[in-house]
PDB file of N, CA and C in Angstrom:
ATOM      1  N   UNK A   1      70.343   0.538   3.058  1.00  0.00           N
ATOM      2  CA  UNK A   1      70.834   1.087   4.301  1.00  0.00           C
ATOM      3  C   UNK A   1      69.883   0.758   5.456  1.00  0.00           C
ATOM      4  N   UNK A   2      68.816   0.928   5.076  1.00  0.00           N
ATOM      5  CA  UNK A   2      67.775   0.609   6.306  1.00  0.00           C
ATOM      6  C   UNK A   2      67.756  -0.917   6.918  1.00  0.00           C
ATOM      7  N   UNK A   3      67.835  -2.141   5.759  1.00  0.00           N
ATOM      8  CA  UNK A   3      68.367  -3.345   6.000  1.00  0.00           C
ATOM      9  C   UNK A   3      69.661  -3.517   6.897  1.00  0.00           C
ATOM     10  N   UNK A   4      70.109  -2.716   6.402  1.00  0.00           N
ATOM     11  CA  UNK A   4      71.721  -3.044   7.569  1.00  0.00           C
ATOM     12  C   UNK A   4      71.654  -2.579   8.167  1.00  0.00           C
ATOM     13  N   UNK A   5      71.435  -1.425   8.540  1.00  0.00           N
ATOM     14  CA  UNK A   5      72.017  -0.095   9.746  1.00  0.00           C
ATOM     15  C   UNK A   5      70.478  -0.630  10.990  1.00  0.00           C
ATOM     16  N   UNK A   6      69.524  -1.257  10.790  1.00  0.00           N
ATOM     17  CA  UNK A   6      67.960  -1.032  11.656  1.00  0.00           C
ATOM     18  C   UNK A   6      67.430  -2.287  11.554  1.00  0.00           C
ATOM     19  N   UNK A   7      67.775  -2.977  10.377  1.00  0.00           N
ATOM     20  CA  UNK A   7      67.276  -4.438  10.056  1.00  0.00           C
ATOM     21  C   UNK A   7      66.168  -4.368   9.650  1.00  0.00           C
ATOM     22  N   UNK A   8      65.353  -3.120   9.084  1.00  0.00           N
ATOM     23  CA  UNK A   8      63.804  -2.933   8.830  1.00  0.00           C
ATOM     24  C   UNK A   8      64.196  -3.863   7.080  1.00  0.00           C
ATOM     25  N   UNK A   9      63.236  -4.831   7.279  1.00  0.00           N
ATOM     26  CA  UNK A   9      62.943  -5.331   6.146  1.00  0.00           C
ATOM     27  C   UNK A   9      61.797  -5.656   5.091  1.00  0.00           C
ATOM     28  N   UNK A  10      61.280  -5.857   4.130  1.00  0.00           N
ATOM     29  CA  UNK A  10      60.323  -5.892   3.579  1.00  0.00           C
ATOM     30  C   UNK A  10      59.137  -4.946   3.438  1.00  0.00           C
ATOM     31  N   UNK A  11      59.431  -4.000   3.455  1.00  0.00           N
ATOM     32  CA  UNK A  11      58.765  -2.697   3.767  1.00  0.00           C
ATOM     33  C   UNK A  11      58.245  -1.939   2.337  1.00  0.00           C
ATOM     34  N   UNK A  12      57.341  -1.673   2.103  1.00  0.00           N
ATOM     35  CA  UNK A  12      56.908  -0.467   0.917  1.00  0.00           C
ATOM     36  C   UNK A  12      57.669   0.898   1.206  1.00  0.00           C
ATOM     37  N   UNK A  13      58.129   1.216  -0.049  1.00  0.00           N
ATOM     38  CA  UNK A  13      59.173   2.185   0.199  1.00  0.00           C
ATOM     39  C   UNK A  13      57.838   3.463  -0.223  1.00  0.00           C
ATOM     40  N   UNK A  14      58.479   5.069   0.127  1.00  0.00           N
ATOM     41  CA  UNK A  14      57.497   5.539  -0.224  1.00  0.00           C
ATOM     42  C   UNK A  14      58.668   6.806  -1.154  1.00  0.00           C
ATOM     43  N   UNK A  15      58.356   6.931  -2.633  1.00  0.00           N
ATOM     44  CA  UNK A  15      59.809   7.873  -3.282  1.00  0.00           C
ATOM     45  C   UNK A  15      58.979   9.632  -2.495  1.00  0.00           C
ATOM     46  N   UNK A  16      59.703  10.427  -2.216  1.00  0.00           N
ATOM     47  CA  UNK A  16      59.511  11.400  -2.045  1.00  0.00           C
ATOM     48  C   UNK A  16      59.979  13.024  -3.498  1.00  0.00           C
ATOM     49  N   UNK A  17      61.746  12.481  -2.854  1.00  0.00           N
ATOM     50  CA  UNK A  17      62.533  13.601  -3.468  1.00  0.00           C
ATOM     51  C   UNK A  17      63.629  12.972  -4.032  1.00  0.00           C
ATOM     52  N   UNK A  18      64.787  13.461  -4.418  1.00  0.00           N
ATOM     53  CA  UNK A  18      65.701  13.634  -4.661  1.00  0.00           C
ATOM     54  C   UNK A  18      66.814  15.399  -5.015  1.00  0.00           C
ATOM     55  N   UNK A  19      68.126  14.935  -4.831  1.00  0.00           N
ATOM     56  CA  UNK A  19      69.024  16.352  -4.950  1.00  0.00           C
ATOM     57  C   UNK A  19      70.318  15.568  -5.043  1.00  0.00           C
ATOM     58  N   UNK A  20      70.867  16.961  -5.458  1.00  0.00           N
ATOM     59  CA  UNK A  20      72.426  16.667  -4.962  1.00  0.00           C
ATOM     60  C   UNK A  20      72.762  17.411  -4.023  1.00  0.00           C
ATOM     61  N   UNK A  21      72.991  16.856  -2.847  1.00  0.00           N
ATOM     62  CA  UNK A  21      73.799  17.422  -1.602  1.00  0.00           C
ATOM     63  C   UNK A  21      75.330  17.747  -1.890  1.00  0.00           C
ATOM     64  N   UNK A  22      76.395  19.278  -1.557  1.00  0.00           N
ATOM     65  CA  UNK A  22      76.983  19.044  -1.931  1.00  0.00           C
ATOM     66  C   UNK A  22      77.511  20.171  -0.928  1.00  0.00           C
ATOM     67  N   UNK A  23      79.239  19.915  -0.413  1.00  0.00           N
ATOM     68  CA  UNK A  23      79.677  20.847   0.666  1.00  0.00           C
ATOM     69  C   UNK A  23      80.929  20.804   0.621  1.00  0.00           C
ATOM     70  N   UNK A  24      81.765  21.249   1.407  1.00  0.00           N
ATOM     71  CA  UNK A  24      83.534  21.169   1.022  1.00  0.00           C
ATOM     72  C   UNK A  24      84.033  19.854   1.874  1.00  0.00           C
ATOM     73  N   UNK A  25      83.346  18.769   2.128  1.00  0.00           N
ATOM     74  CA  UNK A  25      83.657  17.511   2.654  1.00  0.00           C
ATOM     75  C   UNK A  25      83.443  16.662   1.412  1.00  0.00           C
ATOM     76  N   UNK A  26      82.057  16.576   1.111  1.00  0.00           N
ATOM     77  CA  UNK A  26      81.481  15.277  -0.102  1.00  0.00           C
ATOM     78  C   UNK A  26      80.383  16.266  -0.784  1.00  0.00           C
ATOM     79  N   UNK A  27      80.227  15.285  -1.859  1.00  0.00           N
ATOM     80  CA  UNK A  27      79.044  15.525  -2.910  1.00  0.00           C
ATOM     81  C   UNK A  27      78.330  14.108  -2.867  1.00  0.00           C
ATOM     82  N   UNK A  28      76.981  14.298  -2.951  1.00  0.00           N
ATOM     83  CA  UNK A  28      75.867  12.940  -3.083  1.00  0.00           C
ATOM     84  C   UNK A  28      74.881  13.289  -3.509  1.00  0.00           C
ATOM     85  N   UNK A  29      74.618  12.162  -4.368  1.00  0.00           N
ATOM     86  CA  UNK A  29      73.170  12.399  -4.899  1.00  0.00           C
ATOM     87  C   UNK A  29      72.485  11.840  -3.483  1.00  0.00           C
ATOM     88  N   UNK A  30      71.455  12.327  -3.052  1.00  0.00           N
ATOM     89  CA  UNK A  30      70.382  12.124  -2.219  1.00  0.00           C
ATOM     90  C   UNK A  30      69.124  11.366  -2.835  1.00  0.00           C
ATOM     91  N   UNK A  31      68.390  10.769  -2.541  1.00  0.00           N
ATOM     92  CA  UNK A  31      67.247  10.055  -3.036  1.00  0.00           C
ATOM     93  C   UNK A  31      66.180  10.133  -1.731  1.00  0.00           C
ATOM     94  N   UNK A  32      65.204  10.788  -1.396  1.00  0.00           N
ATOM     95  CA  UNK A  32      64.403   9.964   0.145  1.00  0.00           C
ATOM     96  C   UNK A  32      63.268   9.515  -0.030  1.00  0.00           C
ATOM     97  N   UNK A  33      63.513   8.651   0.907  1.00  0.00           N
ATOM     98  CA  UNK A  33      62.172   7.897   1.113  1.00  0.00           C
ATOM     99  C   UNK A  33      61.236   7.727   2.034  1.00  0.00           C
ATOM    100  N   UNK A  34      59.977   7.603   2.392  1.00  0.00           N
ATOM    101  CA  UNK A  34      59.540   7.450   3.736  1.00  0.00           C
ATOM    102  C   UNK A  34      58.822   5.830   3.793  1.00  0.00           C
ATOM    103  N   UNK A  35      58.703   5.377   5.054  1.00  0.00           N
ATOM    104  CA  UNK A  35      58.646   4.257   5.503  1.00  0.00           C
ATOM    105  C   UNK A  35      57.753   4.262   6.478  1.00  0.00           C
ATOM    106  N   UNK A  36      56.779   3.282   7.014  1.00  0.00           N
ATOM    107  CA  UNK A  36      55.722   3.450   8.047  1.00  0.00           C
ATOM    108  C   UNK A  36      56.374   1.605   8.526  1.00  0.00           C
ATOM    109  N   UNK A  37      56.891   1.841   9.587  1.00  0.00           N
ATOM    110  CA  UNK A  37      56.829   0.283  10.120  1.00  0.00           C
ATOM    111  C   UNK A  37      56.560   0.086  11.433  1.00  0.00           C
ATOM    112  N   UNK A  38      55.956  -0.739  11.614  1.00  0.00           N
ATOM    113  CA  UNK A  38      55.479  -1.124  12.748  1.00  0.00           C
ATOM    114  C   UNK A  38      56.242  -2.725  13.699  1.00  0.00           C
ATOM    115  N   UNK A  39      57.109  -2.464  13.859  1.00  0.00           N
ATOM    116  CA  UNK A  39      57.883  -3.379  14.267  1.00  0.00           C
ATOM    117  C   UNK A  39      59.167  -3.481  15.276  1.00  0.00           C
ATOM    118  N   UNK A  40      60.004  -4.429  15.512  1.00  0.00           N
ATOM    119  CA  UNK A  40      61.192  -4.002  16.132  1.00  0.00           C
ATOM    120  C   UNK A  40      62.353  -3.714  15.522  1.00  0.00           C
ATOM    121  N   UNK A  41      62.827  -2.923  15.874  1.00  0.00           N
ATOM    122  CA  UNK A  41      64.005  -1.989  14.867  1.00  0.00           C
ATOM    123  C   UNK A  41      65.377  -2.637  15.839  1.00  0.00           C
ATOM    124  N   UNK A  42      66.335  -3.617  14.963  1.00  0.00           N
ATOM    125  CA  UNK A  42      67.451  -3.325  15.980  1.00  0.00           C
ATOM    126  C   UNK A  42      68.452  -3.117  14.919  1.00  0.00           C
ATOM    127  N   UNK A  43      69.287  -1.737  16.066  1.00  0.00           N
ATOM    128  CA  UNK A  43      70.261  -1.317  15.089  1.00  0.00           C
ATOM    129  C   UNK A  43      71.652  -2.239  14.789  1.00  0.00           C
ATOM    130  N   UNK A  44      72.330  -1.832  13.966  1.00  0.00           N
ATOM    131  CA  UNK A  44      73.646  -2.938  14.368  1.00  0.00           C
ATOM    132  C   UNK A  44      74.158  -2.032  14.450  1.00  0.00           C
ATOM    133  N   UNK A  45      75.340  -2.390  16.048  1.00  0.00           N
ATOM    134  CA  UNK A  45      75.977  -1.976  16.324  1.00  0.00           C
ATOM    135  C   UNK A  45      77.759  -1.523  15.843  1.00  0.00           C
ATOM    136  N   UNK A  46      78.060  -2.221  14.737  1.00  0.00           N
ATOM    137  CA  UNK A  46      79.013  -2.037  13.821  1.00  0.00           C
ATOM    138  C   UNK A  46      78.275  -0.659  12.743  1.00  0.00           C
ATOM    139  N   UNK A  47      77.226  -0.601  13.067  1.00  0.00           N
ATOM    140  CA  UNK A  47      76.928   0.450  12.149  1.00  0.00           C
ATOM    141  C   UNK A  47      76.706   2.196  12.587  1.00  0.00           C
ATOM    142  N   UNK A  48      75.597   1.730  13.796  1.00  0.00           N
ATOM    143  CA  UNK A  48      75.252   2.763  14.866  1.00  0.00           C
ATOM    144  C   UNK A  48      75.155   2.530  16.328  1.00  0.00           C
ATOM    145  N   UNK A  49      76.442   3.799  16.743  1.00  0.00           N
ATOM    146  CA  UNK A  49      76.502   3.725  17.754  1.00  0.00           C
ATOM    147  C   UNK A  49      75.681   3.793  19.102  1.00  0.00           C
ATOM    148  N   UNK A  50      75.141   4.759  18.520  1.00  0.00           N
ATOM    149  CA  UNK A  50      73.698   5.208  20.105  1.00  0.00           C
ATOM    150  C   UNK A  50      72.160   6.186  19.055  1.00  0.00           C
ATOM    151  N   UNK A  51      71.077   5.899  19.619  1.00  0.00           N
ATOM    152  CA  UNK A  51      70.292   6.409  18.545  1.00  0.00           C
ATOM    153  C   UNK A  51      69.013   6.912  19.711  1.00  0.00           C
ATOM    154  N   UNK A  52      68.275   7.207  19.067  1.00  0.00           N
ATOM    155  CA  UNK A  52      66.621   7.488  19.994  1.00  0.00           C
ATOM    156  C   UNK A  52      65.708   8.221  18.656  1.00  0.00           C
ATOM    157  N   UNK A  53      64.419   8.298  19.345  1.00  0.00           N
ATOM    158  CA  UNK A  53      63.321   8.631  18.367  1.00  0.00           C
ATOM    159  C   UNK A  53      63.043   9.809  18.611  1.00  0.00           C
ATOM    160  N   UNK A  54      62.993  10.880  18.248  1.00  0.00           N
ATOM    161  CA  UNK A  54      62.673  11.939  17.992  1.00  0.00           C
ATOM    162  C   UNK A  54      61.430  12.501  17.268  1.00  0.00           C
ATOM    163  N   UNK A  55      60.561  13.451  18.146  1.00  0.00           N
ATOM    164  CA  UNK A  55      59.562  14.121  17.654  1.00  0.00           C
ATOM    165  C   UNK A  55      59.929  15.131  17.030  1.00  0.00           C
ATOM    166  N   UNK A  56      58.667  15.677  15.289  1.00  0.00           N
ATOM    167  CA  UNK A  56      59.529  16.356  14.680  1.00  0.00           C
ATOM    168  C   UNK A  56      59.275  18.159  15.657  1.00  0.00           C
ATOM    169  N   UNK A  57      58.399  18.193  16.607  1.00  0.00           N
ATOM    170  CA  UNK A  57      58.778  19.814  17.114  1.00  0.00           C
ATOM    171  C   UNK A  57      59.938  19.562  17.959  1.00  0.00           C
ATOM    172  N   UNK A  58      60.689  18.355  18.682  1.00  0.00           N
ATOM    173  CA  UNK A  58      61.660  18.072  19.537  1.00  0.00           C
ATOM    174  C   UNK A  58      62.760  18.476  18.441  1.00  0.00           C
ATOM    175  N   UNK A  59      62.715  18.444  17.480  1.00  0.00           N
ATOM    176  CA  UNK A  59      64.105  18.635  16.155  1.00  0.00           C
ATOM    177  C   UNK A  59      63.789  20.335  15.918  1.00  0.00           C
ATOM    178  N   UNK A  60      63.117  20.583  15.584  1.00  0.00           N
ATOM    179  CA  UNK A  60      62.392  22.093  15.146  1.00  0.00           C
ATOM    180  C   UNK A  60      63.256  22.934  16.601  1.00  0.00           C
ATOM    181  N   UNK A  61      62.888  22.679  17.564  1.00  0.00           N
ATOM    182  CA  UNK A  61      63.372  23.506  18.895  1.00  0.00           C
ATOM    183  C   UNK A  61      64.729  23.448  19.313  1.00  0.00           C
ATOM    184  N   UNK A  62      65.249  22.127  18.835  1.00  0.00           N
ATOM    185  CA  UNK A  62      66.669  22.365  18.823  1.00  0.00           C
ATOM    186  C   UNK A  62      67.375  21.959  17.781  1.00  0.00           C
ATOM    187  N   UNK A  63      67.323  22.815  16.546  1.00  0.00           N
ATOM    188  CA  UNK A  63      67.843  22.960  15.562  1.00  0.00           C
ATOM    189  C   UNK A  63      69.120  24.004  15.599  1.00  0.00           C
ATOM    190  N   UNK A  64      68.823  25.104  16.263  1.00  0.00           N
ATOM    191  CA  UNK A  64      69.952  25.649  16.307  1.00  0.00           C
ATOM    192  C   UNK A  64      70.704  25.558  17.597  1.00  0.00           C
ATOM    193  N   UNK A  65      70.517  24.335  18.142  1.00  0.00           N
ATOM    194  CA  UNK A  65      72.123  23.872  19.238  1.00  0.00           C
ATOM    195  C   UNK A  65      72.712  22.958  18.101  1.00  0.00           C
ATOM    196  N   UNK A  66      73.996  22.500  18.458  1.00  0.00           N
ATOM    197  CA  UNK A  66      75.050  21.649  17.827  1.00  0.00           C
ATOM    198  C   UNK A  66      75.180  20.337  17.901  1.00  0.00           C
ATOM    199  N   UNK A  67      73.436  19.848  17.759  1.00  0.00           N
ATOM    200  CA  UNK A  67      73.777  18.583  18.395  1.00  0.00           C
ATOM    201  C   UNK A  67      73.285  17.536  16.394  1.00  0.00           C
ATOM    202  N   UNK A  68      72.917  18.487  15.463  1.00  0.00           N
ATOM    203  CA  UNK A  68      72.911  17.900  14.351  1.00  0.00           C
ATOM    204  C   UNK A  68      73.917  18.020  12.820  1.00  0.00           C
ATOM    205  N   UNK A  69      74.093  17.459  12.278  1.00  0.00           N
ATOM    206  CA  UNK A  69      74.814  17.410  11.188  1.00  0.00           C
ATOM    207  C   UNK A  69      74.454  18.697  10.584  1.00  0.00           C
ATOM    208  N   UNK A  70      75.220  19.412   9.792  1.00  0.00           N
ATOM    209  CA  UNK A  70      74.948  20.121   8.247  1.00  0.00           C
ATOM    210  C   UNK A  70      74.103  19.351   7.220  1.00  0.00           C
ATOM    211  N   UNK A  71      74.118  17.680   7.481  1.00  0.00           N
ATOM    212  CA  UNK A  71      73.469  16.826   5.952  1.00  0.00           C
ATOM    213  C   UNK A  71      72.060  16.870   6.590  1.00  0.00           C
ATOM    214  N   UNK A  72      72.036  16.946   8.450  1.00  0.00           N
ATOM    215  CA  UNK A  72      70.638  16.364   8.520  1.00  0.00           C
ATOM    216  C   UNK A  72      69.948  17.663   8.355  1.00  0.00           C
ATOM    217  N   UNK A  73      70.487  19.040   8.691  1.00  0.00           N
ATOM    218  CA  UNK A  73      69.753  19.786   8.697  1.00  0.00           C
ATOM    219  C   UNK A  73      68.799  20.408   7.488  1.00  0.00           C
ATOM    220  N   UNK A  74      69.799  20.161   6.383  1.00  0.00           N
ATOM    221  CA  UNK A  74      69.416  20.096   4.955  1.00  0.00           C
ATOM    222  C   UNK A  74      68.339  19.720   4.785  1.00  0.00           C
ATOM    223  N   UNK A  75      68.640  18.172   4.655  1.00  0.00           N
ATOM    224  CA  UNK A  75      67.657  17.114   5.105  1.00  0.00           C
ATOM    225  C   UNK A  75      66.131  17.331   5.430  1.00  0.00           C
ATOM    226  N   UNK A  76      66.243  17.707   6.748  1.00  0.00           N
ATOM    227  CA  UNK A  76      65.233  18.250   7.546  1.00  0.00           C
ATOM    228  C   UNK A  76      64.646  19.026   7.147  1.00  0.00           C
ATOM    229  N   UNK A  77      64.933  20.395   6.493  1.00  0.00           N
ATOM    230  CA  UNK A  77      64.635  21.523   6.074  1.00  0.00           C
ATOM    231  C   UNK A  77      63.674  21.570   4.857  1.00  0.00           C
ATOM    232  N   UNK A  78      64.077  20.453   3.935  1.00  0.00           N
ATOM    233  CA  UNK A  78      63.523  20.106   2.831  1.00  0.00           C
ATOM    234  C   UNK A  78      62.476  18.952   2.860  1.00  0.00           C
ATOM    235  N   UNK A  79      62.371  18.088   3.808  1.00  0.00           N
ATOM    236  CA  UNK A  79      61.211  16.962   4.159  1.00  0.00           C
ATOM    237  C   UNK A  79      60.196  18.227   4.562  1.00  0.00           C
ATOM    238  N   UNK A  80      60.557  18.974   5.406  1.00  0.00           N
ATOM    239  CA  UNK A  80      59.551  20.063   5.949  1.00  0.00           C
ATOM    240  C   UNK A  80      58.681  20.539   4.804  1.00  0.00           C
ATOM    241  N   UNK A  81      59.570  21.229   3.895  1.00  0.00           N
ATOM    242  CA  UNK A  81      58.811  21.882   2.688  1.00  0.00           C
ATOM    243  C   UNK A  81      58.276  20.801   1.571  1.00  0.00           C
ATOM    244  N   UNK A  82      58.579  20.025   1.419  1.00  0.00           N
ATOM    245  CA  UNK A  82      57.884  18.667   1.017  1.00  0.00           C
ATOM    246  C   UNK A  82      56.537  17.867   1.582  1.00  0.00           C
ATOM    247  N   UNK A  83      56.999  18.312   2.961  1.00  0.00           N
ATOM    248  CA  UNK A  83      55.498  17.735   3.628  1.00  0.00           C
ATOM    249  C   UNK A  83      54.519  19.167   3.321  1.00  0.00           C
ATOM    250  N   UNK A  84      54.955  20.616   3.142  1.00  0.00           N
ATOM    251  CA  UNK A  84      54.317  21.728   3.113  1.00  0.00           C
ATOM    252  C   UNK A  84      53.384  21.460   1.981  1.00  0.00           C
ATOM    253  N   UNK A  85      54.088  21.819   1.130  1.00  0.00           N
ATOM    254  CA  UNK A  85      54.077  21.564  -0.573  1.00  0.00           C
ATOM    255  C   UNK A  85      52.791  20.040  -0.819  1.00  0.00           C
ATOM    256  N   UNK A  86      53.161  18.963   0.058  1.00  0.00           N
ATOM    257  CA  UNK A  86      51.886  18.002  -0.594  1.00  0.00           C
ATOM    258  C   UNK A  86      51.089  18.425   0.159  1.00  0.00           C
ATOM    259  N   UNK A  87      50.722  18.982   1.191  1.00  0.00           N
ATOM    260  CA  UNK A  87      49.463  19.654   2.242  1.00  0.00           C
ATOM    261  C   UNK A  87      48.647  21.079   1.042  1.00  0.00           C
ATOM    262  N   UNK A  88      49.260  21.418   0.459  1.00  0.00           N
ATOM    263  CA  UNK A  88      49.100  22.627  -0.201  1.00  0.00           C
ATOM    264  C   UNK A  88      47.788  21.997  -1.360  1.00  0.00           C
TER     265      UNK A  88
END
């Protein structure tokens, strides 16, 4: 996904987690990963429409307006306690 959707290529993947995400739309296994790249990211536009970079207290402060998914918030919620958890 990162190949197509950003064009980030050749990159060391980093495994974190995995789950099953699951809601009255879809079920998915989840897998994440983290990535450090230093480069130019272009998205394709058959893939994503409009995007920007986000700081993680800029996500934290507006978490509860309507401007994110149910998957990302999940998401989010659990990288948090993951980053907690290896600090610990």
């Amino acid at each position: 996904e990162m190949a197509e959707e950003l064009g980030i290529k050749g990159v060391k993947l980093e495994y974190l987690y995995e789950y099953l995400m699951s809601n009255e739309i879809e079920s998915e296994k989840v897998r994440t990963y983290r990535v450090f790249f230093d480069g130019i990211i272009i998205p394709d536009p058959a893939e994503i429409e409009d995007g920007r970079f986000w700081k993680i207290a800029e996500i934290k402060e507006r978490l509860t307006q309507d401007i994110f998914t149910p998957n990302f918030k999940e998401e989010f919620a659990r990288y948090l306690n993951w980053q907690k958890e290896k600090q610990s």
